[in-house]
N, C-alpha and C. Protein backbone atom coordinates (compact mmCIF):
# COMPACT_ATOMS: atom_id res chain seq x y z
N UNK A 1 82.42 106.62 30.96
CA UNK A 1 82.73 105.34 31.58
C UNK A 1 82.79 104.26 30.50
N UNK A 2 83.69 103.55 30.83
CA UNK A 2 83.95 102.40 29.92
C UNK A 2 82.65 101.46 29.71
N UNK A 3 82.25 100.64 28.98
CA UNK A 3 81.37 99.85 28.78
C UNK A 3 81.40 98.82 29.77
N UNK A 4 80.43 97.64 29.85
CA UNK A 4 80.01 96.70 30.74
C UNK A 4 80.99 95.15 30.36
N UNK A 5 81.49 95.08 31.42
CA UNK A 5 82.20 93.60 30.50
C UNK A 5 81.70 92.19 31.55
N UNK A 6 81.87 91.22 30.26
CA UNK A 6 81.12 90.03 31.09
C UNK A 6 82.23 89.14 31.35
N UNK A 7 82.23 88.39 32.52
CA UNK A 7 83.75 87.47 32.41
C UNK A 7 83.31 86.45 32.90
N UNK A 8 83.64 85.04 33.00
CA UNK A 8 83.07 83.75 34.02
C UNK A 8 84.16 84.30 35.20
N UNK A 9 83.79 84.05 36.34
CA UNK A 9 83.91 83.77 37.34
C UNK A 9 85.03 82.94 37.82
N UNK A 10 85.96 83.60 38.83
CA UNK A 10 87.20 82.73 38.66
C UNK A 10 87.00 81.39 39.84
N UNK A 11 85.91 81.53 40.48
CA UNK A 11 85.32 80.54 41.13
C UNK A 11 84.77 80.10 40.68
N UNK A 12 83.54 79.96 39.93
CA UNK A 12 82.64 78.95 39.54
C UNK A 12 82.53 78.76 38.38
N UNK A 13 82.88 79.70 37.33
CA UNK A 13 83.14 79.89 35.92
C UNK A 13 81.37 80.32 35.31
N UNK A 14 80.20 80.69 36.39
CA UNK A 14 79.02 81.78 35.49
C UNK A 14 79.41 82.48 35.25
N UNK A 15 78.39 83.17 34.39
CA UNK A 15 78.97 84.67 33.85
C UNK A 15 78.88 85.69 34.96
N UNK A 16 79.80 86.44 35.02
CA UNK A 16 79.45 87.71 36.15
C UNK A 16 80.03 89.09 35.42
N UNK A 17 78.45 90.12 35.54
CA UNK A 17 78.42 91.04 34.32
C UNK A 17 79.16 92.61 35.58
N UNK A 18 79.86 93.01 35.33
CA UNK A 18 80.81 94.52 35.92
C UNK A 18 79.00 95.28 36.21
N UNK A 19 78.16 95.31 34.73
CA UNK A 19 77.25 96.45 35.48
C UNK A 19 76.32 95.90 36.82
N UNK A 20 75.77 94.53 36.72
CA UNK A 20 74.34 93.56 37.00
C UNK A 20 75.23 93.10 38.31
N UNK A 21 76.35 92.77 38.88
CA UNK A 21 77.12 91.94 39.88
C UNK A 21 77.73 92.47 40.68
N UNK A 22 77.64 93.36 41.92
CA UNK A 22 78.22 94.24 42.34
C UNK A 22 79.50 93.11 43.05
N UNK A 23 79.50 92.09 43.35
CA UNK A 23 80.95 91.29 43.56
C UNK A 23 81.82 90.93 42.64
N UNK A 24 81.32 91.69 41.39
CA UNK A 24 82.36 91.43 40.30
C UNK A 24 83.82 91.77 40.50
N UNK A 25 84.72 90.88 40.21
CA UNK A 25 84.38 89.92 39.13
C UNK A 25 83.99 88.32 39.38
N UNK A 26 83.23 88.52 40.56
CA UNK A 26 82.52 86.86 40.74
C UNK A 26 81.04 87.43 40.78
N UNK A 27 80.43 86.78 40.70
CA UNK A 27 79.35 86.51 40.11
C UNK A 27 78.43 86.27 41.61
N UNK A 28 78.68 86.58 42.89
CA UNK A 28 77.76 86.43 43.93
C UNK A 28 78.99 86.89 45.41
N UNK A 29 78.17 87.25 46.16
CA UNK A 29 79.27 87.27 47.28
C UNK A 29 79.69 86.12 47.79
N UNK A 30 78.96 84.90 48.03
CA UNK A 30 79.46 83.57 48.11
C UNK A 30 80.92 83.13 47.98
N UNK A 31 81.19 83.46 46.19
CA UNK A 31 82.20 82.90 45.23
C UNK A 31 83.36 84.00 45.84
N UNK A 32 82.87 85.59 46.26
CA UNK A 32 84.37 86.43 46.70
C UNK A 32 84.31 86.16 47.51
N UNK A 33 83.30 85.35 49.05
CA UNK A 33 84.17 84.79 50.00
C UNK A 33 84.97 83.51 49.91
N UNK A 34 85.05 82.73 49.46
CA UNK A 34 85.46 81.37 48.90
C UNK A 34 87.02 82.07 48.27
N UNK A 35 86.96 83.37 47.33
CA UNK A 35 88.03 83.33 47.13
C UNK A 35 88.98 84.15 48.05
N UNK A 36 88.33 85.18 49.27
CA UNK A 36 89.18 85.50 50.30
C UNK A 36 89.34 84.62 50.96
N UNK A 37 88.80 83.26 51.19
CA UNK A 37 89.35 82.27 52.10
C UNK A 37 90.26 81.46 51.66
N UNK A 38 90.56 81.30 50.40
CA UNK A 38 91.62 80.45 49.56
C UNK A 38 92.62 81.56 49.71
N UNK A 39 93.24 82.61 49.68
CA UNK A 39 93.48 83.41 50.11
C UNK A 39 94.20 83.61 51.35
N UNK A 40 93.05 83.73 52.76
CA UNK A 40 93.71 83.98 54.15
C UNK A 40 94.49 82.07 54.59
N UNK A 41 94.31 81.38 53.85
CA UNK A 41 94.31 80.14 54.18
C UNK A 41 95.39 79.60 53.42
N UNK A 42 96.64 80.67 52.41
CA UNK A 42 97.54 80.75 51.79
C UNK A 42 97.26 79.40 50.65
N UNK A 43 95.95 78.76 50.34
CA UNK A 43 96.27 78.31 49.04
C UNK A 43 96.79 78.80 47.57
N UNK A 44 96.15 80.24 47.80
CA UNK A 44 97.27 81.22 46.50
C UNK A 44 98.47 81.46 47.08
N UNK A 45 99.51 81.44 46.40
CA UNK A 45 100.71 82.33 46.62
C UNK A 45 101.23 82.98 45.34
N UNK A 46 101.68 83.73 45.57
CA UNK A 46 102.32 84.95 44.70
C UNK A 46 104.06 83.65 44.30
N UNK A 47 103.84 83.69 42.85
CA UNK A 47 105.28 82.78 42.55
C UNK A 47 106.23 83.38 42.52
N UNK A 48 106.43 84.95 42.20
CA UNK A 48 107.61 85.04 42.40
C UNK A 48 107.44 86.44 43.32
N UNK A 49 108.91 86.84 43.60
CA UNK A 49 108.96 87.90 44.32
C UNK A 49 108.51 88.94 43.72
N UNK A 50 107.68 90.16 44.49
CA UNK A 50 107.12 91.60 43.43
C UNK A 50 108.49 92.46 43.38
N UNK A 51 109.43 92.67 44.57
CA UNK A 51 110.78 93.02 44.52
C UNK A 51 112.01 92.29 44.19
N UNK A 52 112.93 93.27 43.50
CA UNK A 52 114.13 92.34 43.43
C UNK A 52 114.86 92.04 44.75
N UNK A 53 115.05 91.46 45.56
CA UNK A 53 115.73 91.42 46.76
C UNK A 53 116.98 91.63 46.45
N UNK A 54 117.76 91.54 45.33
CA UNK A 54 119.55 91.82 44.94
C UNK A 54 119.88 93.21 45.31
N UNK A 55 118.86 94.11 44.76
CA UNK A 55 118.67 95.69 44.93
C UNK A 55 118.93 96.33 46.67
N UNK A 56 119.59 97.10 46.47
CA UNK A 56 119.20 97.70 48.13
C UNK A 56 118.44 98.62 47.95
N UNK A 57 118.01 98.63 49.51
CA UNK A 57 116.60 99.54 49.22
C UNK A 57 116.95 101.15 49.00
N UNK A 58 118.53 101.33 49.81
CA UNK A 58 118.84 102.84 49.17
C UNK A 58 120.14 102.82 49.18
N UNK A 59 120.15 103.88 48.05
CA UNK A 59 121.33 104.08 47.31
C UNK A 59 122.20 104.54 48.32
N UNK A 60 123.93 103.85 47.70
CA UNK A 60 125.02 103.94 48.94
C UNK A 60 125.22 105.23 48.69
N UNK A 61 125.76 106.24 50.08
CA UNK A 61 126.28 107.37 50.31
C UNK A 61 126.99 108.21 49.10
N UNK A 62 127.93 107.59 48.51
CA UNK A 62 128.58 107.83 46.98
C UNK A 62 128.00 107.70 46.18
N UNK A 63 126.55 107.74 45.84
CA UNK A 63 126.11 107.03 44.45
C UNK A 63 125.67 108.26 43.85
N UNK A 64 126.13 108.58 42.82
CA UNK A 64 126.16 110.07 42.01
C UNK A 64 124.74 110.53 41.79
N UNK A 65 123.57 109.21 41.60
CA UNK A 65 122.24 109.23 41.19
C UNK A 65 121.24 109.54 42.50
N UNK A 66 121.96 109.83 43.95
CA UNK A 66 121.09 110.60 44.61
C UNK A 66 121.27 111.98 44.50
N UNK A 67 121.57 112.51 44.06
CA UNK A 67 122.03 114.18 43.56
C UNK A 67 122.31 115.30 44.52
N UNK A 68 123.18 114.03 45.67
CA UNK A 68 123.94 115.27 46.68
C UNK A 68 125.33 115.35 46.03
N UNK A 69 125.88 116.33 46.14
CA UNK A 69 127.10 117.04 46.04
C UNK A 69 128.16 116.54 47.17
N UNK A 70 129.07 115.82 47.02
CA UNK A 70 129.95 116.10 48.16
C UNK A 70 131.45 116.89 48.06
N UNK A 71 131.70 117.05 48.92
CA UNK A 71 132.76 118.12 48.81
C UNK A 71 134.07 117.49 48.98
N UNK A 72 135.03 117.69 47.89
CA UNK A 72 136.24 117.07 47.93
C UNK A 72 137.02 117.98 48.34
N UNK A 73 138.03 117.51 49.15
CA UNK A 73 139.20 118.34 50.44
C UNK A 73 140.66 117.77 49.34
């Protein structure tokens, strides 16, 4: 197992240690509810999209890179 790492707290900025903090990486359960409620309460948002939306989600019927064969008449 990897070693113990210490980080401040993205709520309160104490130290909160991975081995000593079982709500790590905050430093108390308090600070990870505070940050699931910033959270369900959409003050975070994600800035950009995780998908490209330009992309389709599947490849058209002809597209050589799904690796069906079709049969030419």
């Amino acid at each position: 197992m990897l070693g113990a790492m210490t980080r401040p707290c993205p709520i309160c900025r104490q130290p909160a240690d991975s081995e000593t903090d079982a709500d790590f990486p905050f430093c108390s359960e308090r600070c990870r509810l505070i940050d699931l409620g910033n959270w369900s309460s959409e003050k975070y948002k994600v800035s950009e999209p995780v998908l490209d939306e330009s992309m389709p989600d599947e490849p058209a019927l002809d597209d050589p890179s799904r690796g069906e064969k079709r049969d030419s008449k």
